[in-house]
Protein backbone atom coordinates (compact mmCIF):
# COMPACT_ATOMS: atom_id res chain seq x y z
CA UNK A 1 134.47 105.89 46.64
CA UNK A 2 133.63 102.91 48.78
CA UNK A 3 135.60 101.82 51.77
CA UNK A 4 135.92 98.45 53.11
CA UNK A 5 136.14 97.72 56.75
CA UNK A 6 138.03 95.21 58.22
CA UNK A 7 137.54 93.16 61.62
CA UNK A 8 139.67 95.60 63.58
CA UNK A 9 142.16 93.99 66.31
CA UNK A 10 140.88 95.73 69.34
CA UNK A 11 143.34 93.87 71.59
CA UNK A 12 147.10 92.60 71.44
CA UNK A 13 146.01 88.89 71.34
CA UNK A 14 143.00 89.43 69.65
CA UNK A 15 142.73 86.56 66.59
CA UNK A 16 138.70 86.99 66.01
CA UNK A 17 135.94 89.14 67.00
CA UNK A 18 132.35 88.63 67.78
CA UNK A 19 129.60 90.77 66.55
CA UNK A 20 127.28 91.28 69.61
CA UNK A 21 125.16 94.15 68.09
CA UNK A 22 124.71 96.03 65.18
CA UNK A 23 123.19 99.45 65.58
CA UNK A 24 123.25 100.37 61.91
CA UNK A 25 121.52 98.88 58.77
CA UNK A 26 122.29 98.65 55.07
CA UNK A 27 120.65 101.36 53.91
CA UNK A 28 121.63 103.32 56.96
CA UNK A 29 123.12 106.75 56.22
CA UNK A 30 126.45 107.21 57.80
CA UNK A 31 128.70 109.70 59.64
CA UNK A 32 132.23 109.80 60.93
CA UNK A 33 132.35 108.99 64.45
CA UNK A 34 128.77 106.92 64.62
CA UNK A 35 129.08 103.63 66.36
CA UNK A 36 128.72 100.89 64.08
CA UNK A 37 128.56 97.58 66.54
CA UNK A 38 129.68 96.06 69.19
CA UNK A 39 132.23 93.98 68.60
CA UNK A 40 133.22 91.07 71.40
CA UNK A 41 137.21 90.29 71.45
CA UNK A 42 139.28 87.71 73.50
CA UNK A 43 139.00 90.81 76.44
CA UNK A 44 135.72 92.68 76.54
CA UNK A 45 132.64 94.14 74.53
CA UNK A 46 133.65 97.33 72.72
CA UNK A 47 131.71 99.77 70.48
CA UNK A 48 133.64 100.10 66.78
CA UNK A 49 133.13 103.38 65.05
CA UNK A 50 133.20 104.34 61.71
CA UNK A 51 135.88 106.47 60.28
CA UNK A 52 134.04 107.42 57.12
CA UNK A 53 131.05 109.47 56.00
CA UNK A 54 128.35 107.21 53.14
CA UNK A 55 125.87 104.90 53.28
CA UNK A 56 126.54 101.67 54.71
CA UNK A 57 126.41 99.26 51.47
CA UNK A 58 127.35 96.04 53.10
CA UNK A 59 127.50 93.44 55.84
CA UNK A 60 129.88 90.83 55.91
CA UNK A 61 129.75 89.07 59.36
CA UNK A 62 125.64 88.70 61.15
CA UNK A 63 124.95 89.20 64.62
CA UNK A 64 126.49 86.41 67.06
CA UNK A 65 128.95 85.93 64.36
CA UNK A 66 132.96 85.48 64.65
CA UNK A 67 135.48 86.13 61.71
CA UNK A 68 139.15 86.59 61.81
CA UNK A 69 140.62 89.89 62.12
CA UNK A 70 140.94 91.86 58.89
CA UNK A 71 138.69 89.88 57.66
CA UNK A 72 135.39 92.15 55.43
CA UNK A 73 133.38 93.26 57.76
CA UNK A 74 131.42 96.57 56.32
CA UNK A 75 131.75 98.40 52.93
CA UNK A 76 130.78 102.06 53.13
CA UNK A 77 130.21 103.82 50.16
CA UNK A 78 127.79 106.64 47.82
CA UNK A 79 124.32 105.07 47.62
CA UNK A 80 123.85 102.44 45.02
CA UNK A 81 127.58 102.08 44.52
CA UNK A 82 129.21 99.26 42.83
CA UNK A 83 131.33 97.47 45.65
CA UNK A 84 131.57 94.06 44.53
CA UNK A 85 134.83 94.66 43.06
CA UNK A 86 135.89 95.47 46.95
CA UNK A 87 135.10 91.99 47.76
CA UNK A 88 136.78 90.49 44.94
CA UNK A 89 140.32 92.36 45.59
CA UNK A 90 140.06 90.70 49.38
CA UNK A 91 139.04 87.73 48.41
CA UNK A 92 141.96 87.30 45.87
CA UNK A 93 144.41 88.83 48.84
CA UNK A 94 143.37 86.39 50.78
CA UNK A 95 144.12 83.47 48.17
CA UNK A 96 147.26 84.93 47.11
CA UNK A 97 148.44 84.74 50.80
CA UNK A 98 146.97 81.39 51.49
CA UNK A 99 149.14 80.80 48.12
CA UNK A 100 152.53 81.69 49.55
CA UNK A 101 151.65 80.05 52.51
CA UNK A 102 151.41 76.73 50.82
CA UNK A 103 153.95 77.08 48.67
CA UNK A 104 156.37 77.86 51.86
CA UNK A 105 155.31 74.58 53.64
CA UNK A 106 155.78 72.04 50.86
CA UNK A 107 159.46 71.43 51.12
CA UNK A 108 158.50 70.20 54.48
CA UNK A 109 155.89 68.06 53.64
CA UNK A 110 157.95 66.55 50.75
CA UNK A 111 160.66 65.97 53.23
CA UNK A 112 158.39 64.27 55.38
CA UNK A 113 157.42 62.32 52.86
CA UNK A 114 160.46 61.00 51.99
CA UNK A 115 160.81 60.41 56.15
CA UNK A 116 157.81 57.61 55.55
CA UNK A 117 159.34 56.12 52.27
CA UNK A 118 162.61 55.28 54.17
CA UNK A 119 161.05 53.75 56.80
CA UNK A 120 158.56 52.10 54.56
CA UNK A 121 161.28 50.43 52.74
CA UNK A 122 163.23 49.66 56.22
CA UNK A 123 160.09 47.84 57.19
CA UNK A 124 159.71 45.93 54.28
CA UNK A 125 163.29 44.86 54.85
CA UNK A 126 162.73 43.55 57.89
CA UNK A 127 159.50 41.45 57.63
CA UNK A 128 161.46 39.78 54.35
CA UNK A 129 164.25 38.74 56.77
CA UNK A 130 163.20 37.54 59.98
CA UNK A 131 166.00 35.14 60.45
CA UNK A 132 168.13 38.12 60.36
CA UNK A 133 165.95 40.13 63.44
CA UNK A 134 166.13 36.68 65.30
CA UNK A 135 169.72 36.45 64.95
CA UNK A 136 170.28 40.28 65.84
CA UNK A 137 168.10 39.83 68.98
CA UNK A 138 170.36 36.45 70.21
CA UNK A 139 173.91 38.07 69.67
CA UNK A 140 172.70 41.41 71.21
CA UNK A 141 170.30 40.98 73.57
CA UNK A 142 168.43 44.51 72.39
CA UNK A 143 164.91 44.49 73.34
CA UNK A 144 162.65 45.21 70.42
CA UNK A 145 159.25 47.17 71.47
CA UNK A 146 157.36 49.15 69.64
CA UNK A 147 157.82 53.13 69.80
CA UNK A 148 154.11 52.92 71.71
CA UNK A 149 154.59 50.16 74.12
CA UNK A 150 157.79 51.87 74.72
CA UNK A 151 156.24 55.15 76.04
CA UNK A 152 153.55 53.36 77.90
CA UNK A 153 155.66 51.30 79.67
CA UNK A 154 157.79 54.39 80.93
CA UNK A 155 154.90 56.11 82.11
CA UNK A 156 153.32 53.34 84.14
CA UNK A 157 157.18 53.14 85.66
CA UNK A 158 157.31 49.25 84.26
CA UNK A 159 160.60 47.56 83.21
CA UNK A 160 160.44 46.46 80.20
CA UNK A 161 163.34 43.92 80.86
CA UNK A 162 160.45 41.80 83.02
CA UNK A 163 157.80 41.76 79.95
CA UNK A 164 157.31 39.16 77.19
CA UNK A 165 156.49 40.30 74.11
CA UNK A 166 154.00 38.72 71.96
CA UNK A 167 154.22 40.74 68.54
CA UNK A 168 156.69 39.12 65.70
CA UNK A 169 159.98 37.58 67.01
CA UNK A 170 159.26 38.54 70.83
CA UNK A 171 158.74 42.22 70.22
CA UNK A 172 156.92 44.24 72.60
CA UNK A 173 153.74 45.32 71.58
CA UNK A 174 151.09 48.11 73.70
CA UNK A 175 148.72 45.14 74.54
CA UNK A 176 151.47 43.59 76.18
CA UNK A 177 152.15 46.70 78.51
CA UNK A 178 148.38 47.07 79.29
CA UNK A 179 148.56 43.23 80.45
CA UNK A 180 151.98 43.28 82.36
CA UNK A 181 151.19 42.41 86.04
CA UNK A 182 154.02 44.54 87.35
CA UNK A 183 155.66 43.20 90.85
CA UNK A 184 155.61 45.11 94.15
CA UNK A 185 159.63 46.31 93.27
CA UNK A 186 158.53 47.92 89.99
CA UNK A 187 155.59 50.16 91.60
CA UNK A 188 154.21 51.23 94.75
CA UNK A 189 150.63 51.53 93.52
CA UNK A 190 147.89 50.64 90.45
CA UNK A 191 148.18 52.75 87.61
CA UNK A 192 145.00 53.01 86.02
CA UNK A 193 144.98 53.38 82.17
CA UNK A 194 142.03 55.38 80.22
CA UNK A 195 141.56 57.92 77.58
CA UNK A 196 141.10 61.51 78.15
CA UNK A 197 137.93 62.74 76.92
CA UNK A 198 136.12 65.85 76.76
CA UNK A 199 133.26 67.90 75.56
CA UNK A 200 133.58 72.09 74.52
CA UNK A 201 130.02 73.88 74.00
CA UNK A 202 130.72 77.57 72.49
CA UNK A 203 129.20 80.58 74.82
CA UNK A 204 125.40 81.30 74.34
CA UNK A 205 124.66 85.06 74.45
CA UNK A 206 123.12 84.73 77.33
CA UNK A 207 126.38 83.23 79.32
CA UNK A 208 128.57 85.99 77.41
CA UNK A 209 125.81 88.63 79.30
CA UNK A 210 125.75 87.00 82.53
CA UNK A 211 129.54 86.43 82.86
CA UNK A 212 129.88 90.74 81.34
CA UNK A 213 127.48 92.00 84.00
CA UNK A 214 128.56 89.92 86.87
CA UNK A 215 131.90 90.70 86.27
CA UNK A 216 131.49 94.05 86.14
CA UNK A 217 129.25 94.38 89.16
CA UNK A 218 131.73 91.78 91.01
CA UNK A 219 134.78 94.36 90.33
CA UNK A 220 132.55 97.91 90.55
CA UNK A 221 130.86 97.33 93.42
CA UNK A 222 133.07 96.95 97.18
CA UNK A 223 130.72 94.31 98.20
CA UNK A 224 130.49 93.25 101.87
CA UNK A 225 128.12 90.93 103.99
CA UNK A 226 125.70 90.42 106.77
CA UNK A 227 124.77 87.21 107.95
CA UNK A 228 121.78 86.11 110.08
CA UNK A 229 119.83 83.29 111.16
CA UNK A 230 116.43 83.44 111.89
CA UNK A 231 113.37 81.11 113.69
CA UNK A 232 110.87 80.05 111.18
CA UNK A 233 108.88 78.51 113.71
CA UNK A 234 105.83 80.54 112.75
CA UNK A 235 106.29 80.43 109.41
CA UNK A 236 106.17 76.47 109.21
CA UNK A 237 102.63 77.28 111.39
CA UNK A 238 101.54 79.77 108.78
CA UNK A 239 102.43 78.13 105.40
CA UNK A 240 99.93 74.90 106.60
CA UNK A 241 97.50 76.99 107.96
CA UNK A 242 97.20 79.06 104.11
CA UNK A 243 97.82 75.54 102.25
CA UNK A 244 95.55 73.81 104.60
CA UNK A 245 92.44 76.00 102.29
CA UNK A 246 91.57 74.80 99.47
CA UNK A 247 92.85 75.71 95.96
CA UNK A 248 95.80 78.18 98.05
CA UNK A 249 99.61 77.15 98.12
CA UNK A 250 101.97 79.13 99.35
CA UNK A 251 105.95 78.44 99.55
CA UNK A 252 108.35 79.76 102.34
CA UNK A 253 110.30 82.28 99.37
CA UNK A 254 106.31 84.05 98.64
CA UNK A 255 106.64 84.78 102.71
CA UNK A 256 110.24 85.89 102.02
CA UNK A 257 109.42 88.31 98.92
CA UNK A 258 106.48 90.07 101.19
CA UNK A 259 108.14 90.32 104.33
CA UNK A 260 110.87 92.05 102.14
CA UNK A 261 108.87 94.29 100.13
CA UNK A 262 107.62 95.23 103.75
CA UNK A 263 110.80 95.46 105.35
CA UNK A 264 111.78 97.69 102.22
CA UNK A 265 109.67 100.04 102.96
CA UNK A 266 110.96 100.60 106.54
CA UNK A 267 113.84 100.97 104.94
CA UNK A 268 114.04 102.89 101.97
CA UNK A 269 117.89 103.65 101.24
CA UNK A 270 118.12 99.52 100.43
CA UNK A 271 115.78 100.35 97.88
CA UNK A 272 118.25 102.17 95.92
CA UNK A 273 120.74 101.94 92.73
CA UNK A 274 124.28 103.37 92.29
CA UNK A 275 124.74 105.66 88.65
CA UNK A 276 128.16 107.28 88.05
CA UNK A 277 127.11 110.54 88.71
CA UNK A 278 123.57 109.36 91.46
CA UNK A 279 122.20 107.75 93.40
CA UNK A 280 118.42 106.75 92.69
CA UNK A 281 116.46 105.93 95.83
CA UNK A 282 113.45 104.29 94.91
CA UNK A 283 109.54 105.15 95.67
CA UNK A 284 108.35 101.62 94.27
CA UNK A 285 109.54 98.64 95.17
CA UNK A 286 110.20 96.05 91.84
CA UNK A 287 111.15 92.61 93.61
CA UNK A 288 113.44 90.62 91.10
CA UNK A 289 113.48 86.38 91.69
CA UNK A 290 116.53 84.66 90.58
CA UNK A 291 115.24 82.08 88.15
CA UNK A 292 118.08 79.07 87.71
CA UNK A 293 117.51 77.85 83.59
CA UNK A 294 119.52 75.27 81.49
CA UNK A 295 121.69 78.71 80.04
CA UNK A 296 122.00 80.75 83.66
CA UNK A 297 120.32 82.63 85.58
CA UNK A 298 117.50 84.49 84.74
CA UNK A 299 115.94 87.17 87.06
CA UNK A 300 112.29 87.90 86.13
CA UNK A 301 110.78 90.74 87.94
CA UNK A 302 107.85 91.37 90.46
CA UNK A 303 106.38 95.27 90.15
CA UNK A 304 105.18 96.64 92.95
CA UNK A 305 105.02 94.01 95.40
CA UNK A 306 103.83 95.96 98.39
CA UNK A 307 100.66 95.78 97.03
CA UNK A 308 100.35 91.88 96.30
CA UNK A 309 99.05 89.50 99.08
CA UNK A 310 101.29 86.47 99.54
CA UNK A 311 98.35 84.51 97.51
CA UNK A 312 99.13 86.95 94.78
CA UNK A 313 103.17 87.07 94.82
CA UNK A 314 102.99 82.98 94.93
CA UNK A 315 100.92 83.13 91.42
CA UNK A 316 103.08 85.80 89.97
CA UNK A 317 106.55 83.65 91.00
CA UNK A 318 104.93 80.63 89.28
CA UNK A 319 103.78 82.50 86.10
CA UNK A 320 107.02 84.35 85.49
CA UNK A 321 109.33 81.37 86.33
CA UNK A 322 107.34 78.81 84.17
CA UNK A 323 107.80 81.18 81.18
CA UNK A 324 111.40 82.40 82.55
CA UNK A 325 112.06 78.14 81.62
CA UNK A 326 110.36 78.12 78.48
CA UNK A 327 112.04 81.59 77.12
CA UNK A 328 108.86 83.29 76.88
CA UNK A 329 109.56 85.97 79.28
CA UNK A 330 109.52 89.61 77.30
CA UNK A 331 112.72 91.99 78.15
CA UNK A 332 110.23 94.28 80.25
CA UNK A 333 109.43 91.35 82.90
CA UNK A 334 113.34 91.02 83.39
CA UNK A 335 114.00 94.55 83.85
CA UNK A 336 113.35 97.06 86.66
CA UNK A 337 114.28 95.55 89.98
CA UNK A 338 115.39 97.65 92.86
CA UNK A 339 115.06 94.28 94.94
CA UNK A 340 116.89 90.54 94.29
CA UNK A 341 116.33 87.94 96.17
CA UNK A 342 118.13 84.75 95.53
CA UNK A 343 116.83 81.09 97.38
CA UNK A 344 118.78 78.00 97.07
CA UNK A 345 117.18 76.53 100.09
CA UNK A 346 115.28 73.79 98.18
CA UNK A 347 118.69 72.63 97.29
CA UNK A 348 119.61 72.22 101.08
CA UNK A 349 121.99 74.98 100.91
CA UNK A 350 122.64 76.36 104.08
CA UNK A 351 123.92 79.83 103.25
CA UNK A 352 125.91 81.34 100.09
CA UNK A 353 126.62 85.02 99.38
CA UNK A 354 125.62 86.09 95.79
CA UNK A 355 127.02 88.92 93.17
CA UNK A 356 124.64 91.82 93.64
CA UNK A 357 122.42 92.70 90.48
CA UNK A 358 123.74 96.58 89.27
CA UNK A 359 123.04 98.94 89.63
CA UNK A 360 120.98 97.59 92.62
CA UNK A 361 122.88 98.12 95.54
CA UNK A 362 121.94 94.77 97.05
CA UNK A 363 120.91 91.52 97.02
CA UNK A 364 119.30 89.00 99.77
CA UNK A 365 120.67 85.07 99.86
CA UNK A 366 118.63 82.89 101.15
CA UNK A 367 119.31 79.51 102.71
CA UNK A 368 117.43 75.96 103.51
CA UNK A 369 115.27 75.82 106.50
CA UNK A 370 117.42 73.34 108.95
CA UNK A 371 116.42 71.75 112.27
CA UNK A 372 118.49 71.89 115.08
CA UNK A 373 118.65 72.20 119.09
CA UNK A 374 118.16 75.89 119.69
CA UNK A 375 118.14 78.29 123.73
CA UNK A 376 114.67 79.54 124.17
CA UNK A 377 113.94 81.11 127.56
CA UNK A 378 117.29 79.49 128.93
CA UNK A 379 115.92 76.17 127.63
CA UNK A 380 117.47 73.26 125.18
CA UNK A 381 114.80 72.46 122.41
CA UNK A 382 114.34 71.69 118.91
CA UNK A 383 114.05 74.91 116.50
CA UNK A 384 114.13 75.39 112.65
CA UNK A 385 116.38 78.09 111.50
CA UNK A 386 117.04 79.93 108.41
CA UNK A 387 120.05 81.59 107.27
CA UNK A 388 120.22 84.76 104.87
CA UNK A 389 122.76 87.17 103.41
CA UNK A 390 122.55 90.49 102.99
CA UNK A 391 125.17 91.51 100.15
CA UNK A 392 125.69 95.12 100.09
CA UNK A 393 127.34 97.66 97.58
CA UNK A 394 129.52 99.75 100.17
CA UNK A 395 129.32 102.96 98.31
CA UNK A 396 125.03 103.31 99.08
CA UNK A 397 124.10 101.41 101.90
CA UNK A 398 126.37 101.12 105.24
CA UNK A 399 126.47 98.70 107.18
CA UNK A 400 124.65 99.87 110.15
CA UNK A 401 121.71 100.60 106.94
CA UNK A 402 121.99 97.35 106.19
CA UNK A 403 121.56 95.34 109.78
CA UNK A 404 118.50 97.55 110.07
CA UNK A 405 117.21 96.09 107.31
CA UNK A 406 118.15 92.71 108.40
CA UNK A 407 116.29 93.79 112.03
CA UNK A 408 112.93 94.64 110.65
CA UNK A 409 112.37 91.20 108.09
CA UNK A 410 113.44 89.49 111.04
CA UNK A 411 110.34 90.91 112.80
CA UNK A 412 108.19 90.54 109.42
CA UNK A 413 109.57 86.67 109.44
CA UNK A 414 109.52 85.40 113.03
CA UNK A 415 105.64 87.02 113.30
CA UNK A 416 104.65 86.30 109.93
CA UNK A 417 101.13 87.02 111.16
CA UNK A 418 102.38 91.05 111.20
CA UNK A 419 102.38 90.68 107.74
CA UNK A 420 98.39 90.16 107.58
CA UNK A 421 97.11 92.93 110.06
C-alpha cells in the first residue's frame, strides 16, 4: 500500500523546509533507513530518511524548493501503484481545514464591517451639517485633526494647539503637520520625515553553502593568528623588471602564491587537513585563490603549484578567475586545496583575518602594499610594507609551526630573486 510523506518538522520553530538534495529518484527502489534528501529548516541541513520499504512513486517539492510542513512531499509505494487517490485525500484535508478556518474568521470580518458602516454613516452626518461642527468647535474649543495628523504630530513632539488647520472647518490635516515650522520651545532639533523602504532577495544556494561551511569551520576549528609585516622593496623591483618584457605581466599575489607554494614545502605540517579521526599531511601542494563574485566567494584552485613559474601561476589566476565570474568553473577546479590564500590588498585593505577553508588547517590574509617611514641600518627612510595573516586551526599546526612558516615566505618575499635560482 502506498505511503505518503509529509514535510517533516525537523525543528521546534520549523514552519517550512527546503529541499537541498535529493539522493533518490522516482523509479528508485527503496529501503527502510535510506536517506531520502536533505532537507534545509529554519536551523541547519539535515538528511530525512525513509521509514518504509517500495519504490519511490512520487515527488512533490523539486530541488531548491520550500513547502510548508506536512505538506506532500514523497509517496512510496509497490511499483506502478495507483497513488493519485493519496494526493486527492491531502488535498481535500487541506481544503476542509482552510474551510473551518474561514468559516471561524467571518464573524470578525462581519463585525468589522459593520465598524466601517457606522462610521460611514457618522461621516455622512457630519459633512451634511457643517454648521453644526462649526458651532461644536466655538462652544468647546476641541481641536479637530485627523487620526493621521494626530500621530504625526506626537511623534515629531509638535503641539498641535500652535497649528492651523487647513482641511474642512479648521481641521488638522497630515500636510499641515509636515508644514508646521515648529518654534525653538516645541523641539530641540529637525526632525526629518521619510518613508522606510527596503529590499529582501531570498538566499542563492551558493550563500546557503558559504554561510553552512563557514559556520561550521568558524565554530570547529579554535582558530588563532599571526601577524606580520613585511618589506616589498624587492618585489616592487622585480614585478617591473618581469612586466618591463614584452607580452609578460605579473601581479604582486602571483609572487605571493609561489613564494608560498615554496615556503610550503619548507614546511610541510601547514600543508595539512584536520578529519575526525586524521590528520592528512599533504605531499602536493593545491594552492586555492579566493575569488570575490556577485553571489560570494568562490575559491578556484591551483594544482601543484611548485611546479609553475610565476609567468605560469599569473595565467592560471587569470583563467580560473575570469571563468570563476562567469560560472564556468567545473566542481573539480574548486576542489582540492591544501593552501588558501586570500588578497584584499587592491582594495587598500591593510590587514583582515579570514575563516579558514576546512578541512585545511589554514589560511594566509593578505593586505595592501602601504608606504611609510621605516629603520633600516639605524636610519629613517621611506619603505613599502605588507601585512599578512596567518590563520591557524589550533588542533594541527602550533603556533611556533606556524611563525616558521611565516619566517621562511618572509625570506621567499623580501629576496624574491631566491625564488628564480
Amino acid at each position: 500500500m502506498a505511503e505518503l510523506i509529509k514535510m517533516p518538522r525537523l525543528s521546534d520553530t520549523m514552519e517550512e523546509g527546503t529541499v537541498a538534495t535529493w539522493f533518490k529518484k522516482v523509479g528508485d527502489k527503496i529501503s527502510e533507513g535510506d536517506i531520502l534528501a536533505e532537507i534545509e529548516t529554519d536551523k541547519a541541513t539535515m538528511e530525512f530518511e525513509s521509514f518504509y520499504d517500495g519504490t519511490l512513486l512520487y515527488i512533490g517539492v523539486k530541488e531548491g524548493e520550500a513547502t510548508k510542513v506536512d505538506e506532500p512531499l514523497a509517496i512510496i509505494g509497490e511499483a506502478n501503484e495507483d497513488y493519485k487517490s493519496l494526493l486527492d485525500d491531502a488535498k481535500k484535508s487541506d481544503e476542509v481545514i482552510k474551510e473551518k478556518t474561514e468559516i471561524k474568521e467571518e464573524p470578525e470580518i462581519e463585525k468589522k464591517a459593520e465598524i466601517i458602516e457606522e462610521n460611514e454613516v457618522i461621516k455622512t452626518e457630519l459633512e451634511d451639517t457643517p454648521e453644526l461642527i462649526s458651532k461644536t468647535i466655538s462652544s468647546t474649543n476641541r481641536i479637530f485633526i485627523s487620526p493621521l495628523a494626530k500621530k504625526l504630530a506626537k511623534e515629531c513632539g509638535i503641539n498641535i494647539n500652535k497649528i492651523k488647520g487647513t482641511g474642512e472647518n479648521g481641521r488638522i490635516v497630515k500636510s499641515d503637520v509636515e508644514n508646521h515650522t515648529s518654534s525653538s520651545k516645541d523641539t530641540k532639533s529637525k526632525t526629518f520625515i521619510g518613508v522606510e523602504d527596503f529590499q529582501e532577495t531570498p538566499h542563492s544556494q551558493m550563500r546557503k553553502t558559504i554561510a553552512k561551511r563557514l559556520s561550521e569551520s568558524k565554530f570547529n576549528a579554535p582558530h588563532y593568528y599571526l601577524t606580520v609585516e613585511y618589506d616589498m622593496s624587492n618585489a616592487i623591483v622585480i614585478r617591473e623588471q618581469y612586466n618591463s618584457i614584452p607580452d609578460t605581466k605579473i601581479s604582486y599575489n602571483d609572487i605571493i602564491i609561489k613564494a608560498c607554494s615554496l615556503a610550503l614545502a619548507s614546511n610541510p605540517k601547514l600543508n595539512s587537513q584536520w578529519f575526525d579521526d586524521k590528520i592528512r599531511y599533504n605531499n602536493h601542494i593545491h594552492i586555492g585563490v579566493a575569488v570575490g563574485v556577485d553571489e560570494g566567494l568562490i575559491v578556484p584552485v591551483l594544482k601543484f603549484v611548485d611546479q609553475m613559474s610565476i609567468v605560469d601561476i599569473n595565467s592560471k589566476v587569470k583563467d580560473l578567475a575570469g571563468r570563476a565570474r562567469n560560472k564556468k568553473l567545473t566542481p573539480e577546479e574548486m576542489q582540492g586545496s591544501t593552501f588558501t590564500i586570500s588578497n584584499l590588498g587592491m582594495f587598500d585593505i591593510e590587514s583582515f583575518t579570514s575563516i579558514i577553508n576546512s578541512p585545511n588547517s589554514v589560511i594566509l590574509s593578505v593586505g595592501s602594499i602601504v608606504q611609510k617611514p621605516i629603520v633600516k641600518n639605524g636610519n629613517i627612510q621611506v619603505g613599502n610594507t605588507m601585512k599578512v595573516t596567518l590563520a591557524c586551526d589550533h588542533r594541527v599546526v602550533d603556533g611556533l609551526t606556524g611563525a616558521k612558516f611565516l619566517q621562511t615566505l618572509r625570506q621567499y618575499i623580501e629576496n624574491p630573486i631566491t625564488m628564480l635560482i
